[in-house]
N, C-alpha and C. Protein backbone atom coordinates (compact mmCIF):
# COMPACT_ATOMS: atom_id res chain seq x y z
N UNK A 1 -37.84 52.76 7.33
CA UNK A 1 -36.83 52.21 8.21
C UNK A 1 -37.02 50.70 8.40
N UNK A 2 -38.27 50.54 8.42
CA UNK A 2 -38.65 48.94 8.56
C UNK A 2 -38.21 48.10 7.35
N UNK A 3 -38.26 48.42 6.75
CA UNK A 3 -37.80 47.95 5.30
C UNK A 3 -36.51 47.73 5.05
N UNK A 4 -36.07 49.05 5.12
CA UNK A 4 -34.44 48.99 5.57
C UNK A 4 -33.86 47.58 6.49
N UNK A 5 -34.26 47.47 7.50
CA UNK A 5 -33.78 46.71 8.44
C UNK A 5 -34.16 44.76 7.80
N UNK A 6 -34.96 44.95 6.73
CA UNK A 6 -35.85 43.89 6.36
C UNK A 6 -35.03 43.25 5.02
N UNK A 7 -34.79 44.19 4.56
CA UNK A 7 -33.49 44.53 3.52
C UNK A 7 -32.09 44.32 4.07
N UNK A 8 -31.56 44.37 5.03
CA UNK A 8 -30.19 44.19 5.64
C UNK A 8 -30.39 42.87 6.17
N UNK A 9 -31.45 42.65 6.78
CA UNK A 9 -31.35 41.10 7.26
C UNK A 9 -31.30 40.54 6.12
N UNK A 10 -31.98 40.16 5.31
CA UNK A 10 -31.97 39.47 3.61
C UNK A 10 -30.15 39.35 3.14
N UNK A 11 -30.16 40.16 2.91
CA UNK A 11 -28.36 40.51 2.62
C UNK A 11 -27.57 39.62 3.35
N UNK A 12 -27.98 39.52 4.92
CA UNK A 12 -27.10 39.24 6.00
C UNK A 12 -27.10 37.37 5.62
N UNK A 13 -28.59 37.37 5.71
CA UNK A 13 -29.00 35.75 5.19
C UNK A 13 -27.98 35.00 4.11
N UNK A 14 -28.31 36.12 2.63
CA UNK A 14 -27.86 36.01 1.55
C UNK A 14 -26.32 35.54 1.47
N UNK A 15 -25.72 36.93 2.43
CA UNK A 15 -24.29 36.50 2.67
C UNK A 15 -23.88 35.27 3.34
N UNK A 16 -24.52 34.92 4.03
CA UNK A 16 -23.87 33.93 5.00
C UNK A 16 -24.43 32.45 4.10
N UNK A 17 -25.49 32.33 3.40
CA UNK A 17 -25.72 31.27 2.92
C UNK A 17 -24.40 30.89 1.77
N UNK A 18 -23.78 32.14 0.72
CA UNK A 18 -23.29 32.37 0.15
C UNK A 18 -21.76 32.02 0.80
N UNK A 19 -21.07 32.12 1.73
CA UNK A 19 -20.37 32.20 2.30
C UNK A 19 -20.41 30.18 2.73
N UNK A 20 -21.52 29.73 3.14
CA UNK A 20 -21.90 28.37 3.46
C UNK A 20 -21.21 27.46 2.18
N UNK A 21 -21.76 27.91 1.15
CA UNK A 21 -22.17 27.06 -0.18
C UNK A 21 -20.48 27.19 -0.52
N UNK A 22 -20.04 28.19 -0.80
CA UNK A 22 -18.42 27.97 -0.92
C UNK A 22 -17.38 27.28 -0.14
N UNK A 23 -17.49 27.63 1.46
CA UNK A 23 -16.68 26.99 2.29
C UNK A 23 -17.00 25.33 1.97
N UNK A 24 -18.14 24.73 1.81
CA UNK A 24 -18.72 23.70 1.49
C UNK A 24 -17.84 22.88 0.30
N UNK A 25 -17.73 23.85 -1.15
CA UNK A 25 -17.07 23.50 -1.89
C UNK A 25 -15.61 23.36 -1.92
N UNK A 26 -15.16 24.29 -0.93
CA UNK A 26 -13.73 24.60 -0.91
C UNK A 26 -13.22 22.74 0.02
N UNK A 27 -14.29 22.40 0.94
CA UNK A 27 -13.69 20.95 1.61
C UNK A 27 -14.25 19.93 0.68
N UNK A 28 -15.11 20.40 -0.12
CA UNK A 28 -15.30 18.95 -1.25
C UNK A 28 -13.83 19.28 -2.18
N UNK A 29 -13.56 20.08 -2.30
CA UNK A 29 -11.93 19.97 -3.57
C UNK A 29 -11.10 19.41 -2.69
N UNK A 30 -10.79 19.60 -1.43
CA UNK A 30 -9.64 19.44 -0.57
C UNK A 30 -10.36 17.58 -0.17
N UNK A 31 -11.06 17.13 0.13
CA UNK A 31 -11.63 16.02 0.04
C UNK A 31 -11.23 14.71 -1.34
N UNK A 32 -11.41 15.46 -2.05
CA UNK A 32 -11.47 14.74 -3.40
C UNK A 32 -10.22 14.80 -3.98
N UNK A 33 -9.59 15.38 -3.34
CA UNK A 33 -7.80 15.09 -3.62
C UNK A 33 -7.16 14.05 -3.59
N UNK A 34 -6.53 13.08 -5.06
CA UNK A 34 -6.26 11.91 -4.85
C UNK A 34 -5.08 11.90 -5.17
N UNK A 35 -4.55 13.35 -4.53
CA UNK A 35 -2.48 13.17 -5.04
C UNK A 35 -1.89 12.90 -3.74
N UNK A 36 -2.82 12.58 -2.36
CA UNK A 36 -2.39 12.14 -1.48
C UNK A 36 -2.26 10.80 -1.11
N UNK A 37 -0.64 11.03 -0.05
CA UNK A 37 -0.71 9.11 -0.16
C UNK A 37 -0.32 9.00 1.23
N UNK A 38 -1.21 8.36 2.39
CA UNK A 38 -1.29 8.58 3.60
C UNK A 38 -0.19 7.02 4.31
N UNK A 39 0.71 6.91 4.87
CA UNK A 39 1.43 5.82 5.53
C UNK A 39 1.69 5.88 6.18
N UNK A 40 1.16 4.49 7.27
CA UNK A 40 1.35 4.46 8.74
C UNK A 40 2.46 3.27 8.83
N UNK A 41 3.20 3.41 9.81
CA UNK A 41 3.91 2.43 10.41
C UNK A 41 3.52 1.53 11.30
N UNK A 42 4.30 0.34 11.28
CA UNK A 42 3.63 -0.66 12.26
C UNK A 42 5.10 -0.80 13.04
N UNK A 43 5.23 -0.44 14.74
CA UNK A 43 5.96 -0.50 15.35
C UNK A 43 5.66 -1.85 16.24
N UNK A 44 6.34 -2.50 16.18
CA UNK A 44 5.84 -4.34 17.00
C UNK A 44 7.52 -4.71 17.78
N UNK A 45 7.36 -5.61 17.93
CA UNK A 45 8.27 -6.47 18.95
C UNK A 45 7.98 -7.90 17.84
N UNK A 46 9.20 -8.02 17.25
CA UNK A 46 9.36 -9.05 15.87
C UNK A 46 9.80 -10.30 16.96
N UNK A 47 9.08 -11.29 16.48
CA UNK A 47 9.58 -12.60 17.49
C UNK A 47 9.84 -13.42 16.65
N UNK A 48 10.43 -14.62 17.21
CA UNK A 48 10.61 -16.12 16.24
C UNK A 48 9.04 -16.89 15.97
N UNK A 49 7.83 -16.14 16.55
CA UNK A 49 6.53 -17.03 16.53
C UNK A 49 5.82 -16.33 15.69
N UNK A 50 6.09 -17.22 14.17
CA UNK A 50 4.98 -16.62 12.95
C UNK A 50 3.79 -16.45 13.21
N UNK A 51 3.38 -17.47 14.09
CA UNK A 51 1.62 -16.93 14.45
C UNK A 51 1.45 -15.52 15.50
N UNK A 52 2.23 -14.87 16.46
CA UNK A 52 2.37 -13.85 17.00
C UNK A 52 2.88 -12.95 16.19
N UNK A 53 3.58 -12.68 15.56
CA UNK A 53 3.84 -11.90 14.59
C UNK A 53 2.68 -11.57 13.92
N UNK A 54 1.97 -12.74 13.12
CA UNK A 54 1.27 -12.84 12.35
C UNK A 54 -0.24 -11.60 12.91
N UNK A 55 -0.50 -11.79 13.63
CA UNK A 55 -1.34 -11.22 15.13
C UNK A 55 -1.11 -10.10 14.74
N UNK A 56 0.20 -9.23 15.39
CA UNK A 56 0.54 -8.19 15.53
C UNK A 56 0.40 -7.09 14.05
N UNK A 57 0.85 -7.94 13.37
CA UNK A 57 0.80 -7.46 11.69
C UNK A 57 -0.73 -6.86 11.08
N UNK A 58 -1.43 -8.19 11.34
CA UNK A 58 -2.94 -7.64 11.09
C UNK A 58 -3.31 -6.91 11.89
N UNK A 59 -3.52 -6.86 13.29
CA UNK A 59 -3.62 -5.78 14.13
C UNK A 59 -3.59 -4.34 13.17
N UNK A 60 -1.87 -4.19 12.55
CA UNK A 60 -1.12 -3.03 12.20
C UNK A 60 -2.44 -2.92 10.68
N UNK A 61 -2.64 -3.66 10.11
CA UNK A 61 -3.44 -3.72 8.83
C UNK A 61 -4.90 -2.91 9.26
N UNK A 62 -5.52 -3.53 10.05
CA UNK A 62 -6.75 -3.15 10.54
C UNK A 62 -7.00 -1.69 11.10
N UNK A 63 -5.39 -1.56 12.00
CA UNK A 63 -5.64 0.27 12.62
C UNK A 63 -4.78 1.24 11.17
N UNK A 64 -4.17 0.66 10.26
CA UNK A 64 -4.02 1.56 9.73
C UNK A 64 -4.87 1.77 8.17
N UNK A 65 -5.86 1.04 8.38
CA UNK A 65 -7.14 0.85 7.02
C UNK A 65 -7.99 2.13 8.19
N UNK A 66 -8.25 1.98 9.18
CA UNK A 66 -9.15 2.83 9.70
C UNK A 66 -9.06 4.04 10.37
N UNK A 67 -7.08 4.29 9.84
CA UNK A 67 -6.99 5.87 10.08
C UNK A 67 -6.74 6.26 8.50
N UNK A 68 -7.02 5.46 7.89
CA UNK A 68 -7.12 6.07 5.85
C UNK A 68 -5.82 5.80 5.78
N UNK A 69 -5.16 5.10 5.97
CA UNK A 69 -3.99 4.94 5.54
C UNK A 69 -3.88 3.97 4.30
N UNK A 70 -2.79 4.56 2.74
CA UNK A 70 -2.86 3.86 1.76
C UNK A 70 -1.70 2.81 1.82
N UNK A 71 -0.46 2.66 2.54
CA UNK A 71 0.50 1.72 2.70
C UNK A 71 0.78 1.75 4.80
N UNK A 72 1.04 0.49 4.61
CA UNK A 72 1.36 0.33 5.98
C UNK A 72 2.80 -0.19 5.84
N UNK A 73 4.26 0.50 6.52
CA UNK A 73 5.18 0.12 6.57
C UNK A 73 5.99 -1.13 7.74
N UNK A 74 5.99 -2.27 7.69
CA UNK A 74 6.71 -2.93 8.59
C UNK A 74 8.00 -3.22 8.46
N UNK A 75 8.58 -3.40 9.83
CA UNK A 75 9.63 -3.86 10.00
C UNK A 75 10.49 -5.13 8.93
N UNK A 76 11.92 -5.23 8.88
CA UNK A 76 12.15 -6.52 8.01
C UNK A 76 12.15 -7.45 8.87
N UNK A 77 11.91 -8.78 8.14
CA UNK A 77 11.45 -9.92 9.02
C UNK A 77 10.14 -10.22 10.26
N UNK A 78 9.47 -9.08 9.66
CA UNK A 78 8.53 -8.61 11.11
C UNK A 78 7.51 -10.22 10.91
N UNK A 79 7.27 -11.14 9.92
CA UNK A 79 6.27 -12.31 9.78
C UNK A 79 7.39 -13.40 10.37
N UNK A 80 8.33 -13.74 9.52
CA UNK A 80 9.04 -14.70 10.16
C UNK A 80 10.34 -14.62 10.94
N UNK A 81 10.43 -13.28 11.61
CA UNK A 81 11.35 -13.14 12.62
C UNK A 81 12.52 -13.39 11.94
N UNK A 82 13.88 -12.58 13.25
CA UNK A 82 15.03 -12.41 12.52
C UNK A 82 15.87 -13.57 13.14
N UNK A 83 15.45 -14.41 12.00
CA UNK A 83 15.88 -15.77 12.20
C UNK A 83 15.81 -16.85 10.99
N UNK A 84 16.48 -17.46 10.28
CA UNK A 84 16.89 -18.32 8.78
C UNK A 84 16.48 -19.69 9.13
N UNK A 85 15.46 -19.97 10.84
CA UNK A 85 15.57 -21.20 10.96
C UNK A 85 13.79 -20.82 11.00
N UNK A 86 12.61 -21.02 10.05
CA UNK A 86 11.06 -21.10 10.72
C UNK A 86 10.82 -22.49 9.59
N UNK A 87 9.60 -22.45 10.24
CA UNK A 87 8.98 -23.12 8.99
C UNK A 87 8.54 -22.52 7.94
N UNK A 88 8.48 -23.12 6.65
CA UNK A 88 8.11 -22.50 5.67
C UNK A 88 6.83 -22.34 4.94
N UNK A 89 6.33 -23.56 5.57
CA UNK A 89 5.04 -23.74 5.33
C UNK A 89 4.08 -22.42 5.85
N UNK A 90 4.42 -22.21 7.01
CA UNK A 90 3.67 -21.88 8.34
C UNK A 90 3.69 -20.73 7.32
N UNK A 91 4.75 -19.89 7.31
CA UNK A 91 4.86 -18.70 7.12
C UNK A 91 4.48 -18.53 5.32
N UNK A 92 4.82 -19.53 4.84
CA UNK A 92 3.58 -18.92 3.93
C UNK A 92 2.11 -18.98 3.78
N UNK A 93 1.92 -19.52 4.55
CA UNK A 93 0.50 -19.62 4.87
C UNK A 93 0.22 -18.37 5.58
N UNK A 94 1.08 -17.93 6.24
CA UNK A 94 0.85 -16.38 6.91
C UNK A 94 0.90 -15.30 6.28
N UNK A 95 1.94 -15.72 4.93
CA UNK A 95 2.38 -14.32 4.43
C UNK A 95 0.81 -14.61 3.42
N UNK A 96 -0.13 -15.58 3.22
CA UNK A 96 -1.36 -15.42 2.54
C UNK A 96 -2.26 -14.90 3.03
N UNK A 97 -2.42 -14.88 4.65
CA UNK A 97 -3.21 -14.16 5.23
C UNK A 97 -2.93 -12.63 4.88
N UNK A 98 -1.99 -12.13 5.46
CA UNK A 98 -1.40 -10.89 5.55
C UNK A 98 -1.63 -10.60 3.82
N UNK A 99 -1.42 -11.11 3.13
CA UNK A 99 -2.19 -10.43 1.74
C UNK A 99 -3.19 -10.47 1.66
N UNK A 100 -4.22 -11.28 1.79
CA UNK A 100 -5.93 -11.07 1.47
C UNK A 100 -6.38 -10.09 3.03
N UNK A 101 -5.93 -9.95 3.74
CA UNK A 101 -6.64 -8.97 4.66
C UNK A 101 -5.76 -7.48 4.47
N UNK A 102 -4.56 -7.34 3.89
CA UNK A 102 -4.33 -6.33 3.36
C UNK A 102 -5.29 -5.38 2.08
N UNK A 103 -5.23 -6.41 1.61
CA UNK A 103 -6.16 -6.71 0.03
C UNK A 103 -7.45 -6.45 0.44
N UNK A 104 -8.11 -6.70 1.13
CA UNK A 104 -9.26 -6.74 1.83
C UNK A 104 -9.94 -5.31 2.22
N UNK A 105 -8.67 -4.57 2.87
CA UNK A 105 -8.70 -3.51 4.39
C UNK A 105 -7.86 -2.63 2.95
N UNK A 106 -8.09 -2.61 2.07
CA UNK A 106 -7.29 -1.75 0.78
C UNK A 106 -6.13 -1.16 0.84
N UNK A 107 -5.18 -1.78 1.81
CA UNK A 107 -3.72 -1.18 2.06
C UNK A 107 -2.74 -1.82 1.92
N UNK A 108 -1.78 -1.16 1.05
CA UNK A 108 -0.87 -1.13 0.53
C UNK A 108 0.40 -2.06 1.42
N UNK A 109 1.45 -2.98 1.33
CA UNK A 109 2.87 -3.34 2.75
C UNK A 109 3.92 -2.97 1.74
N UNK A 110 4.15 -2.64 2.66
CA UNK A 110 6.13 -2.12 2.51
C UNK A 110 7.12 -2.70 3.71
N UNK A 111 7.55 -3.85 3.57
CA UNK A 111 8.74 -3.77 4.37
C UNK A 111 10.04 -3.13 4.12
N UNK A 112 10.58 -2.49 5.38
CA UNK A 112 11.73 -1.79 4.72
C UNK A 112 13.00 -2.12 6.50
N UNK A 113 14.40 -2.60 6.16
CA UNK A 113 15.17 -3.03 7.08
C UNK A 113 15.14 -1.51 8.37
N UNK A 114 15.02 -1.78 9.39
CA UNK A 114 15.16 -1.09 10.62
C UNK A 114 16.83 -1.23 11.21
């Protein structure tokens, strides 16, 4: 009987280690899945001030690199506001930031009109 019981625990071990080692594998396949493509939005308040904008944008870059996100979608005009009068300088100097810290933080921009 002792044996028996010595023998069922073993099994019980056996199973559950067995049971470990698969569930284990089953979240490394679901892990290692690279047909997913994760995109966050950046919801802001678009102003005429490229440097506030500018702010808000990276902000959107930074929280959506650190929820795994592969593209971050903004608003149109969300850098130089919905307005045909900024500077041009300014804002490309902004729209260089907003690429190397995109580039940087490995995520993807999409502007698309709201």
């Amino acid at each position: 009987m002792k044996n028996l019981k010595t023998l069922l625990r073993f099994f019980n071990i056996l199973i559950f280690l067995i049971i470990t080692l698969i569930s284990s594998q089953l979240r490394a396949q679901v892990n290692d899945d690279k047909s997913r493509v994760l995109i966050s939005g950046l919801q802001m308040n678009v102003t005429n001030d490229i440097g506030l904008n500018l702010k808000q944008i990276m902000e959107g870059i930074k929280k959506a690199a650190a929820e795994g996100a592969d593209f971050l979608v903004t608003p149109e005009g969300s850098l130089s506001g919905y307005t045909s009068q900024f500077d041009q300088k300014e804002l490309a100097h902004a729209l260089e930031a907003v690429i190397a810290e995109a580039s940087r933080m490995k995520v993807g921009l999409i502007s698309l009109p709201v």
